[in-house]
C-alpha atoms as a PDB file:
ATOM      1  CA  UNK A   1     -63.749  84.622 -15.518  1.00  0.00           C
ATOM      2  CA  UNK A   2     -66.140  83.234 -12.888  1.00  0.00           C
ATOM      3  CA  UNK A   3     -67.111  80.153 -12.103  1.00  0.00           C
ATOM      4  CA  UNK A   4     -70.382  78.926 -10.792  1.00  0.00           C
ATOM      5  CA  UNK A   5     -71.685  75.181  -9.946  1.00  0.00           C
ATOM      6  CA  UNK A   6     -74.441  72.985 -10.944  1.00  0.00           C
ATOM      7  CA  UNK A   7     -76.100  70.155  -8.938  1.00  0.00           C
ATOM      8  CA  UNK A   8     -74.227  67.171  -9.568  1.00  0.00           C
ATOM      9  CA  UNK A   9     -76.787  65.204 -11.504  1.00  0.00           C
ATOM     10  CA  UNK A  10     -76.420  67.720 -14.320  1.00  0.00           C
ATOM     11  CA  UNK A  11     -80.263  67.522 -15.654  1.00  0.00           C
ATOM     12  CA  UNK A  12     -81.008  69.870 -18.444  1.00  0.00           C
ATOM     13  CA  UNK A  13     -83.664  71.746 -16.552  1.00  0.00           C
ATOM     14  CA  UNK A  14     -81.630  72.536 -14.002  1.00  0.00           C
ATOM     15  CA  UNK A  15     -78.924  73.921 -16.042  1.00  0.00           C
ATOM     16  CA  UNK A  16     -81.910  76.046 -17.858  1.00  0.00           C
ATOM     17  CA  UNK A  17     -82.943  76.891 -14.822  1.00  0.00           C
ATOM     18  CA  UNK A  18     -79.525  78.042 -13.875  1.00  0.00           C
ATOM     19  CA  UNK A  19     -78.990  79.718 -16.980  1.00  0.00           C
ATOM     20  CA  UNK A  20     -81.880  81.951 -16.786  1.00  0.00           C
ATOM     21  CA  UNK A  21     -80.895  82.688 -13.116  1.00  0.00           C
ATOM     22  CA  UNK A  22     -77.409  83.836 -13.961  1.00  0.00           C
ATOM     23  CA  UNK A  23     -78.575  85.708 -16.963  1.00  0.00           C
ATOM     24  CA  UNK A  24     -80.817  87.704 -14.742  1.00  0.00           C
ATOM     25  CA  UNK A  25     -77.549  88.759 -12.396  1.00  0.00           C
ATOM     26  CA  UNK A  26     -75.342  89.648 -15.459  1.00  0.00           C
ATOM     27  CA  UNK A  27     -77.521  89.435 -19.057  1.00  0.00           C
ATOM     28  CA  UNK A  28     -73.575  90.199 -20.457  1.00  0.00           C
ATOM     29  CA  UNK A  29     -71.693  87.092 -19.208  1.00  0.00           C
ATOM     30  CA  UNK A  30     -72.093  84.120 -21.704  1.00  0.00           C
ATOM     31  CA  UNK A  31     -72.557  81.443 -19.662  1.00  0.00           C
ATOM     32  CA  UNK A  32     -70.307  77.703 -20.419  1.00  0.00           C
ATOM     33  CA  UNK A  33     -71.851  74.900 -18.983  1.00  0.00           C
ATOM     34  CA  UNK A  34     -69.628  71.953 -18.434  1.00  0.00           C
ATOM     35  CA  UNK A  35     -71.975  68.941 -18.989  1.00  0.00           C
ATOM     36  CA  UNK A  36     -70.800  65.901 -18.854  1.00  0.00           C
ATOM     37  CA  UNK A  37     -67.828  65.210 -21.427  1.00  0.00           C
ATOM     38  CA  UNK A  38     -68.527  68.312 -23.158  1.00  0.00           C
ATOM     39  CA  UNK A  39     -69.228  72.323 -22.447  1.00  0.00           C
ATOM     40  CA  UNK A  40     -72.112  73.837 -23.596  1.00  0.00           C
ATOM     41  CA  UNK A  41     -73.785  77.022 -23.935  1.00  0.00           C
ATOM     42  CA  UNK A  42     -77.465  77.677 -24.278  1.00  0.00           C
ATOM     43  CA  UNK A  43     -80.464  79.530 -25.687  1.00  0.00           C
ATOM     44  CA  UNK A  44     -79.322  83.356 -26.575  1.00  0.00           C
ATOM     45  CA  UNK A  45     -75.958  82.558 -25.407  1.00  0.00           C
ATOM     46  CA  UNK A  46     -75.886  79.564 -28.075  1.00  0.00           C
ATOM     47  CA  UNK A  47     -76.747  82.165 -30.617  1.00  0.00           C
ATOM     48  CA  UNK A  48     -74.524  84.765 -29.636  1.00  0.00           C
ATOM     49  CA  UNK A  49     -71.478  82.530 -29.349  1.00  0.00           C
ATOM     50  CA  UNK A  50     -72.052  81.741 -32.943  1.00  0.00           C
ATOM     51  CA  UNK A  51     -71.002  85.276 -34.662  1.00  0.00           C
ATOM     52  CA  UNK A  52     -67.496  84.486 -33.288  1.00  0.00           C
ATOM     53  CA  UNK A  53     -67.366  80.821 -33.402  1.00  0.00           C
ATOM     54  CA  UNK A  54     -69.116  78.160 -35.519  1.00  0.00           C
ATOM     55  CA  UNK A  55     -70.199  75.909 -33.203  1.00  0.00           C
ATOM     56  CA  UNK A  56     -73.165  73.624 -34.056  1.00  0.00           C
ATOM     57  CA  UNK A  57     -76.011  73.836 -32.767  1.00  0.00           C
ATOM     58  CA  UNK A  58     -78.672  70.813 -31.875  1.00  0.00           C
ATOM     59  CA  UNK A  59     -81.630  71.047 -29.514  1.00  0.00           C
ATOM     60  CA  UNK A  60     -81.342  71.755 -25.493  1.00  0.00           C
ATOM     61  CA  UNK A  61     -85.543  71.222 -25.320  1.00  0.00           C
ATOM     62  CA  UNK A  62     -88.026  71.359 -27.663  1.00  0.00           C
ATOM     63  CA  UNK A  63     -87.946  75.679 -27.633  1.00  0.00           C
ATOM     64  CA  UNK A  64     -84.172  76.538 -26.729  1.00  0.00           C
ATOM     65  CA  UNK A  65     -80.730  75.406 -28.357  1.00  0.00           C
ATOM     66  CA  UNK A  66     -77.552  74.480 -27.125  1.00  0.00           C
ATOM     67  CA  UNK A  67     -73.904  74.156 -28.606  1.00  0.00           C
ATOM     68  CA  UNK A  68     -70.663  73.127 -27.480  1.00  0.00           C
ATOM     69  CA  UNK A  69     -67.381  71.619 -27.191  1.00  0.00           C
ATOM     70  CA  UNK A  70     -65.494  68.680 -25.808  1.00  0.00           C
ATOM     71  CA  UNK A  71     -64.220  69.647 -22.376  1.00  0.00           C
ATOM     72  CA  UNK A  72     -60.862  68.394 -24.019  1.00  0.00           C
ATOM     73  CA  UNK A  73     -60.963  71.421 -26.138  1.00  0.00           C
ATOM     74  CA  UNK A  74     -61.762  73.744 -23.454  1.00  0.00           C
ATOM     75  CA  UNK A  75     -58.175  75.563 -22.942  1.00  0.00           C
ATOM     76  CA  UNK A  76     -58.149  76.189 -26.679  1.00  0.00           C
ATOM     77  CA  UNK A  77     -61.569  77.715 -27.172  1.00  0.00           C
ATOM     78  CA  UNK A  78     -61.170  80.274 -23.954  1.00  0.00           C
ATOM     79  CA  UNK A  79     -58.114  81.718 -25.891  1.00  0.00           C
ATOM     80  CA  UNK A  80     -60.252  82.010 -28.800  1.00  0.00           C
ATOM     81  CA  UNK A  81     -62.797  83.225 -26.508  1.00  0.00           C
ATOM     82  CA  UNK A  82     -60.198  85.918 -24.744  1.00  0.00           C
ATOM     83  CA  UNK A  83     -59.420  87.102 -28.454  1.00  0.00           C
ATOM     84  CA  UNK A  84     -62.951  88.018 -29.183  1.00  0.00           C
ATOM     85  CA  UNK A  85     -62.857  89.860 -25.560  1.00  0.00           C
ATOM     86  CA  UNK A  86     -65.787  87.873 -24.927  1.00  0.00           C
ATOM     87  CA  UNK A  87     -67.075  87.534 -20.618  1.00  0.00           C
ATOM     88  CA  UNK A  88     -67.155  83.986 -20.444  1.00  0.00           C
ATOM     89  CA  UNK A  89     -68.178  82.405 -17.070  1.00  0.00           C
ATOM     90  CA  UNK A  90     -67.491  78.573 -16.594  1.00  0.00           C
ATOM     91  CA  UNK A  91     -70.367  76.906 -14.469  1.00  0.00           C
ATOM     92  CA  UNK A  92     -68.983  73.537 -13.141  1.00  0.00           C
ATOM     93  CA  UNK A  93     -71.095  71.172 -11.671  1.00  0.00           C
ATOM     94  CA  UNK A  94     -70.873  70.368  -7.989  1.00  0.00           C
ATOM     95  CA  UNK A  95     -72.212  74.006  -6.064  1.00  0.00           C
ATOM     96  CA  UNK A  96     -74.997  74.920  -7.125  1.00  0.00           C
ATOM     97  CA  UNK A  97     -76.188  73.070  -4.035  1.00  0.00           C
ATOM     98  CA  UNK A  98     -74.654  75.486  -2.071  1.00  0.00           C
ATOM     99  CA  UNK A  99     -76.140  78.364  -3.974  1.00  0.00           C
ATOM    100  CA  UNK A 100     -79.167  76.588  -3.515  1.00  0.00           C
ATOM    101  CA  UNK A 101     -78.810  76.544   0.348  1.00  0.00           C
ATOM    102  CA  UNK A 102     -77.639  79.810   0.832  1.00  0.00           C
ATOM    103  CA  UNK A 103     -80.409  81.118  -0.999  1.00  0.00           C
ATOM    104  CA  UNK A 104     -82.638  79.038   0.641  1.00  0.00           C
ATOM    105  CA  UNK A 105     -81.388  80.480   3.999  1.00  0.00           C
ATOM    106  CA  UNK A 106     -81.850  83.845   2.747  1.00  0.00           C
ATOM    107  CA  UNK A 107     -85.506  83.605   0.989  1.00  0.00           C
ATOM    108  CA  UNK A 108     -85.895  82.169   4.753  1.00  0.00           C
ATOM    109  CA  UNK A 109     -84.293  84.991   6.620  1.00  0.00           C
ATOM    110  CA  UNK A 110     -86.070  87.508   4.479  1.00  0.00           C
ATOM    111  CA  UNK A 111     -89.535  85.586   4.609  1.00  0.00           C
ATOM    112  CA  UNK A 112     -89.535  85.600   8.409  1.00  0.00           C
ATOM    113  CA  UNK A 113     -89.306  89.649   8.573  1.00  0.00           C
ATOM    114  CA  UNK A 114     -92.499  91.440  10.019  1.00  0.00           C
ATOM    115  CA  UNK A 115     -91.752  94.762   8.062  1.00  0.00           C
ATOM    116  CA  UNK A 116     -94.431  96.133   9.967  1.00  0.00           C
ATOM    117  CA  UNK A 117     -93.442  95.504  13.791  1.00  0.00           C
ATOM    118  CA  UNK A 118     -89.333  95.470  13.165  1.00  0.00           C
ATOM    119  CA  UNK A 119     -86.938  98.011  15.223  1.00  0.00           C
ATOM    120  CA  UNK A 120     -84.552  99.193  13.343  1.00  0.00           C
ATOM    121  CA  UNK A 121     -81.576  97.220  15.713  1.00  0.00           C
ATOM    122  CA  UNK A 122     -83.528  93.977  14.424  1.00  0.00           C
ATOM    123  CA  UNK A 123     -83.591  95.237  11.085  1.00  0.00           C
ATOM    124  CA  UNK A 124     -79.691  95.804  11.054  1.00  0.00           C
ATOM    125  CA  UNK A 125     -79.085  92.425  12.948  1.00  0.00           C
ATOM    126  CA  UNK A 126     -80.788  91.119   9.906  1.00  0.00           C
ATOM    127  CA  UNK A 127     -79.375  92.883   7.221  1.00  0.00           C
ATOM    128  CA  UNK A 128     -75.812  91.368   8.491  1.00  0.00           C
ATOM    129  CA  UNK A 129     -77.417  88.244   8.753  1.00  0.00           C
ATOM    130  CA  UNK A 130     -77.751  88.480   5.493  1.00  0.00           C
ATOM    131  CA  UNK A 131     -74.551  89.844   4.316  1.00  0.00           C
ATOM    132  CA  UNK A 132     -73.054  86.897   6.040  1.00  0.00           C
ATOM    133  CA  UNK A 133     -75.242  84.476   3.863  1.00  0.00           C
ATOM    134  CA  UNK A 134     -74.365  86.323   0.803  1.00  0.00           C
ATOM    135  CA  UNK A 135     -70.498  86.096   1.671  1.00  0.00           C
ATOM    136  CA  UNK A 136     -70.168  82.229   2.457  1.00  0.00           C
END
């Protein structure tokens, strides 16, 4: 089970945002947000969740659903969830801010690359500079 982070204020469109994110990394991972007293899971995910668990749905926005739990509850539902052999990833608020500046640092990295005037030394330097981004 993984665990990824959201910015601290927790605002729906960033957790959509997130969400779609994350889906496009691993579409199989079902994706629990914790948001505020409860955890949540969203759009397809909210759907899917469903044919093992009845969980009721209400809207996220005015096209995508959400349903969910009381973080109380949470230890109880991922055994449910490890029954059903489902890939569960928790994403906790607080990191996503560092997601956010590591990818920031590498849209950067990559954006300042002149593909057409780069030796290949400078292209290596920056492929580690890279890897080092992607391993923090």
């Amino acid at each position: 089970m993984a665990l990824f982070c959201l910015l601290k204020d927790g605002s729906m469109s960033k957790i959509y945002d997130k969400y779609l994110e994350l889906k496009k990394i691993n579409r199989d991972s079902l994706y629990l947000f914790h948001s505020g007293k409860f955890y949540i899971f969203i759009a397809d995910d909210a759907d899917y969740i469903n044919e093992f668990v009845v969980l009721k749905k209400t809207k996220f926005t005015n096209e995508v659903y959400k349903c969910g739990f009381p973080d109380s509850s949470l230890e109880s539902y991922l055994k449910v969830f490890q029954n059903h052999k489902l890939n569960i990833e928790i994403v906790e608020p607080n990191q996503v801010e560092e997601i956010k500046i590591n990818n920031d640092k590498i849209y950067k990295a990559l954006k300042e690359i002149d593909v057409n005037n780069i030796t290949p030394v400078q292209a290596l330097n920056k492929l580690h500079e890279l890897k080092e981004y992607l391993n923090d």
